[in-house]
PDB file of N, CA and C in Angstrom:
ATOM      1  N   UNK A   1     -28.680   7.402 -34.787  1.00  0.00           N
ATOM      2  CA  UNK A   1     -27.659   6.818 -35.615  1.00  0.00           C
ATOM      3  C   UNK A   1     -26.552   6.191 -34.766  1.00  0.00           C
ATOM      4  N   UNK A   2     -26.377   6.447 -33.646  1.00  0.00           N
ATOM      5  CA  UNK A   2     -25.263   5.952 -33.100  1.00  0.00           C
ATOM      6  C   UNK A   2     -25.430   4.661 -32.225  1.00  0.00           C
ATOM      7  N   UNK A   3     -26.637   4.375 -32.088  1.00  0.00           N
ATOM      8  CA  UNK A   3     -27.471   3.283 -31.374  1.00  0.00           C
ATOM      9  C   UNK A   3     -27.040   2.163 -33.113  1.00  0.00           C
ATOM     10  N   UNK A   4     -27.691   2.423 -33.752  1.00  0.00           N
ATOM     11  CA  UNK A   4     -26.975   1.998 -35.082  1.00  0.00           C
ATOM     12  C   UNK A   4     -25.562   1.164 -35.166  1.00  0.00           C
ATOM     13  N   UNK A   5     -24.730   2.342 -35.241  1.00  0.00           N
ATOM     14  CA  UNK A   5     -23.370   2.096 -34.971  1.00  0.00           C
ATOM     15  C   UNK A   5     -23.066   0.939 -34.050  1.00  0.00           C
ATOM     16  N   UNK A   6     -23.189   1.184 -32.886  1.00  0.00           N
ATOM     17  CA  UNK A   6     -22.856   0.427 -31.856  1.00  0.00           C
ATOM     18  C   UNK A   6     -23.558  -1.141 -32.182  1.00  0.00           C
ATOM     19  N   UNK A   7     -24.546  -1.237 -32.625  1.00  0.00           N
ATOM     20  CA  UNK A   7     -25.117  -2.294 -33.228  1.00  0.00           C
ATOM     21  C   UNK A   7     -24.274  -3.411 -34.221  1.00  0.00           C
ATOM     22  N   UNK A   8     -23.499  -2.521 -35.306  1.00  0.00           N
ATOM     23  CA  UNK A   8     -23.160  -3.223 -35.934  1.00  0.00           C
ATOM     24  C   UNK A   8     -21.648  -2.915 -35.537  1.00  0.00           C
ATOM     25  N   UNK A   9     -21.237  -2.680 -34.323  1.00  0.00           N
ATOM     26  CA  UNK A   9     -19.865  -2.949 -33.415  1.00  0.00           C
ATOM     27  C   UNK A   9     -20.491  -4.158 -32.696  1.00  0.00           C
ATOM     28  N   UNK A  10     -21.279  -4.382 -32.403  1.00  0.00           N
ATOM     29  CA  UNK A  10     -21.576  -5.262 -31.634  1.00  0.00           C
ATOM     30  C   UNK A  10     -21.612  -7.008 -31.800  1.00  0.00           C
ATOM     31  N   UNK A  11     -21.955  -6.622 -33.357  1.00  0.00           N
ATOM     32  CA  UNK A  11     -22.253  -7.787 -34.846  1.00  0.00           C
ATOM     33  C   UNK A  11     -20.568  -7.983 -34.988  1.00  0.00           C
ATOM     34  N   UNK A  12     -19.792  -7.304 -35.417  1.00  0.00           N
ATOM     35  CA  UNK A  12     -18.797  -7.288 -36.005  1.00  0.00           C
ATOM     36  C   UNK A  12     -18.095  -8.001 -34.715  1.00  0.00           C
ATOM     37  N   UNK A  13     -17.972  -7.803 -33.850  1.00  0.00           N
ATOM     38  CA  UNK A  13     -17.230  -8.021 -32.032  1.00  0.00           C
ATOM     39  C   UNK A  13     -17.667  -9.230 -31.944  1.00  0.00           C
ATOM     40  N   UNK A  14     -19.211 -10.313 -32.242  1.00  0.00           N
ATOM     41  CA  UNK A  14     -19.715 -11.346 -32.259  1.00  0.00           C
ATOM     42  C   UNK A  14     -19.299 -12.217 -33.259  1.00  0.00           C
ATOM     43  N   UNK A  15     -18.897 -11.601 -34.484  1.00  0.00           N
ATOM     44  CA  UNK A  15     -18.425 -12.284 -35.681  1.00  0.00           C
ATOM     45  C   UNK A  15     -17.358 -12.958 -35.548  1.00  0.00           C
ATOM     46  N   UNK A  16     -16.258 -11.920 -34.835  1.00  0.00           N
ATOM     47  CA  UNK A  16     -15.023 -12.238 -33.965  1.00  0.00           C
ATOM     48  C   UNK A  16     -14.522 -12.878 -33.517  1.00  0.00           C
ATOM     49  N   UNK A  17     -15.606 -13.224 -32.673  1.00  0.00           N
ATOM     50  CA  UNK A  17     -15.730 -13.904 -31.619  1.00  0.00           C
ATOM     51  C   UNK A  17     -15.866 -15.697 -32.060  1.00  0.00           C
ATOM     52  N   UNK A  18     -16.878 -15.550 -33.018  1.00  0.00           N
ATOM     53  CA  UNK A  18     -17.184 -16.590 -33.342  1.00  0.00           C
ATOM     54  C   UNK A  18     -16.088 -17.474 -34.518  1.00  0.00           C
ATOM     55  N   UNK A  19     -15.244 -16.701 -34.989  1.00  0.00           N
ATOM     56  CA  UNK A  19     -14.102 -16.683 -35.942  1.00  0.00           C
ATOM     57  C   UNK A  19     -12.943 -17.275 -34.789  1.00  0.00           C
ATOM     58  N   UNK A  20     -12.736 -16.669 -33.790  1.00  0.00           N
ATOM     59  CA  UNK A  20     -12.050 -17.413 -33.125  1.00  0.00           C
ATOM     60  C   UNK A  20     -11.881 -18.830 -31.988  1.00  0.00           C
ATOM     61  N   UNK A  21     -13.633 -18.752 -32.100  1.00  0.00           N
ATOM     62  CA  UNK A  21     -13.599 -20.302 -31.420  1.00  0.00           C
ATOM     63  C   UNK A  21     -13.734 -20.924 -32.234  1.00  0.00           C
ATOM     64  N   UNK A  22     -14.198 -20.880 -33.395  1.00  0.00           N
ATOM     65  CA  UNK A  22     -14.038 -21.697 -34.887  1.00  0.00           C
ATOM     66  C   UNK A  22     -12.628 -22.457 -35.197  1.00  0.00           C
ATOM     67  N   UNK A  23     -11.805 -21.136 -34.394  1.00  0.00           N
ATOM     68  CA  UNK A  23     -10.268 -22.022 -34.592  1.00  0.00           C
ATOM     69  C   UNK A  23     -10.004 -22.754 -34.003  1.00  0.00           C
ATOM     70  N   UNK A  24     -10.292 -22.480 -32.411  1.00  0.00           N
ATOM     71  CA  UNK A  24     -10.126 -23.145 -31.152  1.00  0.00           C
ATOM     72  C   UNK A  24     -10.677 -24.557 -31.419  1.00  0.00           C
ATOM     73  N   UNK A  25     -11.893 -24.838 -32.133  1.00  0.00           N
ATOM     74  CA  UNK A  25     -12.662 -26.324 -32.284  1.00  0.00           C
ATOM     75  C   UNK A  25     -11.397 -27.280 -33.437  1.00  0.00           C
ATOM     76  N   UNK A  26     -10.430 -26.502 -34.185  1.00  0.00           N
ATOM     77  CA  UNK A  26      -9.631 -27.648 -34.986  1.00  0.00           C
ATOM     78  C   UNK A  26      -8.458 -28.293 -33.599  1.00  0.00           C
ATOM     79  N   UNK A  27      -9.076 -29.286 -32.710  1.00  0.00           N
ATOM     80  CA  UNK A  27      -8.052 -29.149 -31.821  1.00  0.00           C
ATOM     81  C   UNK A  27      -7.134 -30.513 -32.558  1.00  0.00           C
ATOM     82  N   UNK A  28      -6.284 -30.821 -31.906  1.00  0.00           N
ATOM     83  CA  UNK A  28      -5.358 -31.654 -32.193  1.00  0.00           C
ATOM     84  C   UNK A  28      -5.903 -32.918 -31.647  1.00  0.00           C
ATOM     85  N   UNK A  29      -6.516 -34.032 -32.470  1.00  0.00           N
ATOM     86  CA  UNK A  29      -6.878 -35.614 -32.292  1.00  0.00           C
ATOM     87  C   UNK A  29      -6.370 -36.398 -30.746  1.00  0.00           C
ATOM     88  N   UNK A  30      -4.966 -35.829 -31.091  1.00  0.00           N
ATOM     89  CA  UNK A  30      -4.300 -36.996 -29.663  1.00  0.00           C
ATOM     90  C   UNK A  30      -4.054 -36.193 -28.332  1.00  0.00           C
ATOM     91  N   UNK A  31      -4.210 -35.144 -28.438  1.00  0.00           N
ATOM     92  CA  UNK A  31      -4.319 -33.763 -27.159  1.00  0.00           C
ATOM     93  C   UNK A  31      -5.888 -34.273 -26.754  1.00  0.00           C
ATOM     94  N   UNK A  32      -6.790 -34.183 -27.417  1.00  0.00           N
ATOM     95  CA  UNK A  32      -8.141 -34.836 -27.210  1.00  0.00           C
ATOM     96  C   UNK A  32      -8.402 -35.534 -26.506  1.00  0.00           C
ATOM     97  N   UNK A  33      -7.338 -37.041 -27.154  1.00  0.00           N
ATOM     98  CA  UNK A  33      -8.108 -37.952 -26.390  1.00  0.00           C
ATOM     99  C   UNK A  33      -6.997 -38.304 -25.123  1.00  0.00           C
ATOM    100  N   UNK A  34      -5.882 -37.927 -25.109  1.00  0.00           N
ATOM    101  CA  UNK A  34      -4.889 -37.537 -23.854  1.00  0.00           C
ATOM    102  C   UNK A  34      -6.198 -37.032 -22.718  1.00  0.00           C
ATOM    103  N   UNK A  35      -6.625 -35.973 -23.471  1.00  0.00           N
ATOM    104  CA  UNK A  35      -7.367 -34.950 -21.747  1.00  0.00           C
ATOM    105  C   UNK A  35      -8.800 -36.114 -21.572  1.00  0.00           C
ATOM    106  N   UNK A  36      -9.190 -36.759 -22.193  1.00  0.00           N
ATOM    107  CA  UNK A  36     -10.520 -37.560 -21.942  1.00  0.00           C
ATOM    108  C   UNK A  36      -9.925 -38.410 -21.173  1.00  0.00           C
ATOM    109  N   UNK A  37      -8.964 -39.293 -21.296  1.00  0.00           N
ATOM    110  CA  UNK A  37      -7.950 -39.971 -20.617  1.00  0.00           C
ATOM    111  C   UNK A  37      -8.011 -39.298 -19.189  1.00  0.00           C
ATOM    112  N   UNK A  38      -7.623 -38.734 -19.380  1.00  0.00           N
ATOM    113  CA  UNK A  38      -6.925 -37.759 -17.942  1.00  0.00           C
ATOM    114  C   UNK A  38      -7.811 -37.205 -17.181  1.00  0.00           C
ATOM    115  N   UNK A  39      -9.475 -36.794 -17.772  1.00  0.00           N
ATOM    116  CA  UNK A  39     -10.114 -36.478 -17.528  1.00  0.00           C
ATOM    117  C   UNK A  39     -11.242 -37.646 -16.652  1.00  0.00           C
ATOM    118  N   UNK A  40     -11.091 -38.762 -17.804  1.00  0.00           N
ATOM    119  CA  UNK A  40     -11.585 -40.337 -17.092  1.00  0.00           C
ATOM    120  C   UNK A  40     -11.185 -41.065 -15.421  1.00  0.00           C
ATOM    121  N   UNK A  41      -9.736 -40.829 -15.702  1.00  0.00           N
ATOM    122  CA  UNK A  41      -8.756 -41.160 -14.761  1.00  0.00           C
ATOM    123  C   UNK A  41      -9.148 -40.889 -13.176  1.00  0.00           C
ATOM    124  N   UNK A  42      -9.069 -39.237 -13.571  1.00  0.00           N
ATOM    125  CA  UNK A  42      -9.430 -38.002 -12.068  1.00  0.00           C
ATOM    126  C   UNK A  42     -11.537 -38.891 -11.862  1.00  0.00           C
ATOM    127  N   UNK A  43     -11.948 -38.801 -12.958  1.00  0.00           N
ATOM    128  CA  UNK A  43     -13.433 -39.279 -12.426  1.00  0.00           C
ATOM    129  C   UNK A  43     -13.501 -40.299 -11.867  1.00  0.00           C
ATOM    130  N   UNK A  44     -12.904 -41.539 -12.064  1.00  0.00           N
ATOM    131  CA  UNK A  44     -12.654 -42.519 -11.715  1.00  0.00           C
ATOM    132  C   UNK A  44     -12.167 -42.930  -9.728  1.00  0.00           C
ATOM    133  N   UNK A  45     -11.130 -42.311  -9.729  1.00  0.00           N
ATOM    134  CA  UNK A  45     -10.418 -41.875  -8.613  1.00  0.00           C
ATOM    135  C   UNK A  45     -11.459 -41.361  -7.772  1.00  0.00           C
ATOM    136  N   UNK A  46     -12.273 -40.551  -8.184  1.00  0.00           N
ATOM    137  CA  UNK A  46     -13.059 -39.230  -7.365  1.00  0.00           C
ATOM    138  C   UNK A  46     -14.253 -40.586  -6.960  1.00  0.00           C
ATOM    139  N   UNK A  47     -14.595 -41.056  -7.822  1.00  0.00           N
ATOM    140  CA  UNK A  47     -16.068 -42.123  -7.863  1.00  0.00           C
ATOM    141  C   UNK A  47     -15.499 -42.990  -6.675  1.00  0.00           C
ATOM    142  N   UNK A  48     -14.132 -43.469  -6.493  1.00  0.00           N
ATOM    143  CA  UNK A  48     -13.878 -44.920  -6.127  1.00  0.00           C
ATOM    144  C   UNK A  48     -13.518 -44.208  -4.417  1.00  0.00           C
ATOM    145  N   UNK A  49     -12.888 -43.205  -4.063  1.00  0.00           N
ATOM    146  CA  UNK A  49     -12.365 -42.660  -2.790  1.00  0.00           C
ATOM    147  C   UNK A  49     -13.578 -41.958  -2.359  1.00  0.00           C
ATOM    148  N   UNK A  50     -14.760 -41.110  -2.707  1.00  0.00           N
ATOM    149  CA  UNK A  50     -15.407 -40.141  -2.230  1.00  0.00           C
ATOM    150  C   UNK A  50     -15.869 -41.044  -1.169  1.00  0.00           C
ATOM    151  N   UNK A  51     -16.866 -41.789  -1.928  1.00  0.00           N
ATOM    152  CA  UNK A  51     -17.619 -42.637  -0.917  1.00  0.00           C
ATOM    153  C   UNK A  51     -16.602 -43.698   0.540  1.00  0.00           C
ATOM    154  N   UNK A  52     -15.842 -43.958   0.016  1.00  0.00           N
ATOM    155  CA  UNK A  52     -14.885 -44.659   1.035  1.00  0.00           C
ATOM    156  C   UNK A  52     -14.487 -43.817   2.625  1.00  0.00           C
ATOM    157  N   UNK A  53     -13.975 -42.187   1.989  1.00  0.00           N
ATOM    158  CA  UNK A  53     -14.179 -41.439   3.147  1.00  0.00           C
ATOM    159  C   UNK A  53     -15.268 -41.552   3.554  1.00  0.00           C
ATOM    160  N   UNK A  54     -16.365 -41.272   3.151  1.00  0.00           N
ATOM    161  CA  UNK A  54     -17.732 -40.699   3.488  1.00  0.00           C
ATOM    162  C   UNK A  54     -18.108 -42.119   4.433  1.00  0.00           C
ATOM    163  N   UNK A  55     -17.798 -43.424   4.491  1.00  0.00           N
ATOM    164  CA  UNK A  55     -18.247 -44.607   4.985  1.00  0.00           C
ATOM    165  C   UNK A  55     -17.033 -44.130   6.421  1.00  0.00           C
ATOM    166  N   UNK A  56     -16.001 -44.308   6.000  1.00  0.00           N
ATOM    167  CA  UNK A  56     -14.720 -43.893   7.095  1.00  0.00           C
ATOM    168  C   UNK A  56     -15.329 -42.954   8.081  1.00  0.00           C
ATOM    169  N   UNK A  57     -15.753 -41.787   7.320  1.00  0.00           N
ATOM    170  CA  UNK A  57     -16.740 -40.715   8.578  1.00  0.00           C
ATOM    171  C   UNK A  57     -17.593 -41.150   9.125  1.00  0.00           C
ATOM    172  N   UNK A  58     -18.699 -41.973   8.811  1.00  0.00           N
ATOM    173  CA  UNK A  58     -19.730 -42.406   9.490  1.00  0.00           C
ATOM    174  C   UNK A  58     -19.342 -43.300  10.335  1.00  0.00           C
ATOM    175  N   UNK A  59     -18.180 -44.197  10.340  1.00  0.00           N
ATOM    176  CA  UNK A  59     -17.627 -45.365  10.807  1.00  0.00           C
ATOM    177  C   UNK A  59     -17.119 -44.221  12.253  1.00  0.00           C
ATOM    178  N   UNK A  60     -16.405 -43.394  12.194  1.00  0.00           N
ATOM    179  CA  UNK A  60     -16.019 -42.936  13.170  1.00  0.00           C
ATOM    180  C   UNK A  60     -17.037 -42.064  13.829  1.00  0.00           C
ATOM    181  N   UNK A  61     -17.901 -41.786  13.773  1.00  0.00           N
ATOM    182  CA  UNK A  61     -19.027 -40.692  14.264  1.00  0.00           C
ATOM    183  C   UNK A  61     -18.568 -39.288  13.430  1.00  0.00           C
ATOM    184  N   UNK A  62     -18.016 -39.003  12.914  1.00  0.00           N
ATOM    185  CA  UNK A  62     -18.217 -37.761  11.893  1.00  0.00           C
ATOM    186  C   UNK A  62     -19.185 -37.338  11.128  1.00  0.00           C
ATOM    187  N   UNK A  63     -19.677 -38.155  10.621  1.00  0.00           N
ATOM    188  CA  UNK A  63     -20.776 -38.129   9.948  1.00  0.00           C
ATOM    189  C   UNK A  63     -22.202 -38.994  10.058  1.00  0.00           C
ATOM    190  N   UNK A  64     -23.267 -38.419  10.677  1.00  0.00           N
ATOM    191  CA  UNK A  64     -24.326 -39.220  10.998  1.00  0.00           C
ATOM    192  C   UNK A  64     -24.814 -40.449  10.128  1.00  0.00           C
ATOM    193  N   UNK A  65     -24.654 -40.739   8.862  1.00  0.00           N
ATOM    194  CA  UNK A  65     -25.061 -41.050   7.628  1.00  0.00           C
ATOM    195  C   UNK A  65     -26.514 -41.175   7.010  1.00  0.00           C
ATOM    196  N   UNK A  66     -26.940 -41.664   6.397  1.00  0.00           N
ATOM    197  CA  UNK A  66     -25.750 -42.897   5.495  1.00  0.00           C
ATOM    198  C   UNK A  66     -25.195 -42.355   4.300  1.00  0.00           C
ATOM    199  N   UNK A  67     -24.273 -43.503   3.928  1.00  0.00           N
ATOM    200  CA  UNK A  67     -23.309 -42.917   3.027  1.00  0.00           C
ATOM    201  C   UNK A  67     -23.860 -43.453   1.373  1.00  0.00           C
ATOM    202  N   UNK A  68     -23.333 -42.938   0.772  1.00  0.00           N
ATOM    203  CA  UNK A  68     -23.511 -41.404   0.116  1.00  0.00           C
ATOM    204  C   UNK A  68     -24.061 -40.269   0.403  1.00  0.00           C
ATOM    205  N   UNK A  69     -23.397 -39.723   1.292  1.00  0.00           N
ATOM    206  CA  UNK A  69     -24.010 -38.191   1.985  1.00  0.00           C
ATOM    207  C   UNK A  69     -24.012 -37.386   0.547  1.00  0.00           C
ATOM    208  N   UNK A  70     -24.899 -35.975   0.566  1.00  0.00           N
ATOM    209  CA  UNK A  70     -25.434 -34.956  -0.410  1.00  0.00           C
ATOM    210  C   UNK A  70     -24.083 -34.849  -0.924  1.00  0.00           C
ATOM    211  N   UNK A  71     -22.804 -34.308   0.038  1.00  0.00           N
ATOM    212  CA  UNK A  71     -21.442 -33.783  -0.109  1.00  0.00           C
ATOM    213  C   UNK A  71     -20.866 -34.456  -1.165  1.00  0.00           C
ATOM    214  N   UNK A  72     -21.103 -35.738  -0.537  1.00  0.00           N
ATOM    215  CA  UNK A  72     -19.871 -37.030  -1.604  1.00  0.00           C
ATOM    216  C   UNK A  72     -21.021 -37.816  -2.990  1.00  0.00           C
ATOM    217  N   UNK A  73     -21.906 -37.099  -3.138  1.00  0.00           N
ATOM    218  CA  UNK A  73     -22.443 -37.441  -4.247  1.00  0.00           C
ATOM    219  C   UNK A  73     -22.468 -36.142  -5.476  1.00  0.00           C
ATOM    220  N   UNK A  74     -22.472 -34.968  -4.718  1.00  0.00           N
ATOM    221  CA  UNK A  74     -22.022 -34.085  -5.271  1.00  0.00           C
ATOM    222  C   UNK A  74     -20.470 -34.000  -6.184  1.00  0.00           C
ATOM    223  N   UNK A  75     -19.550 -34.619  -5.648  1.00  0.00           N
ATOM    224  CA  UNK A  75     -18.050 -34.557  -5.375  1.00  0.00           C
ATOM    225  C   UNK A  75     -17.813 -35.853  -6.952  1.00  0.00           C
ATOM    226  N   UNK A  76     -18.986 -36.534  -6.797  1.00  0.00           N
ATOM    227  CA  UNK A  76     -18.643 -38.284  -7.922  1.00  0.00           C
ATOM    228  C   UNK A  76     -19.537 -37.272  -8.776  1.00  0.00           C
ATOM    229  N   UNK A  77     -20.470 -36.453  -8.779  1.00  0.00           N
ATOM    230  CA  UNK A  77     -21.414 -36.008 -10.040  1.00  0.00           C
ATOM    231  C   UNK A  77     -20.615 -34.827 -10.592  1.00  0.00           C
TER     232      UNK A  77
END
């Protein structure tokens, strides 16, 4: 019986759970599209500089190449 119990603590704790990201999903429209923004921005930046170092390193002997090394494709993905 107590295997039981804990079962439907377990249900009830999941229900919970799910009750409160239910709330979390009404987010606010312009907070939204602010962080996609902001979120675009930083990807953007990351896409346009990664590779530029990564050419800069090979240019100086730092990096054997070629460029897009594993590192700086990792870094834009």
């Amino acid at each position: 019986m107590q295997i039981r119990r804990s079962g439907q603590v377990g249900t009830l704790g999941g229900a919970l759970a799910l009750l409160a990201l239910a709330a979390v999903a009404h987010a606010d429209p312009v907070k939204c599209q602010k962080q996609i923004i902001k979120t675009l921005a930083s990807f953007k930046k990351i896409s346009l500089t990664a590779p530029e170092k990564c050419l800069d390193k090979e240019n100086q002997g730092k990096l054997p190449g070629p460029c897009p090394d594993a590192a700086t494709q990792l870094k834009i993905h």
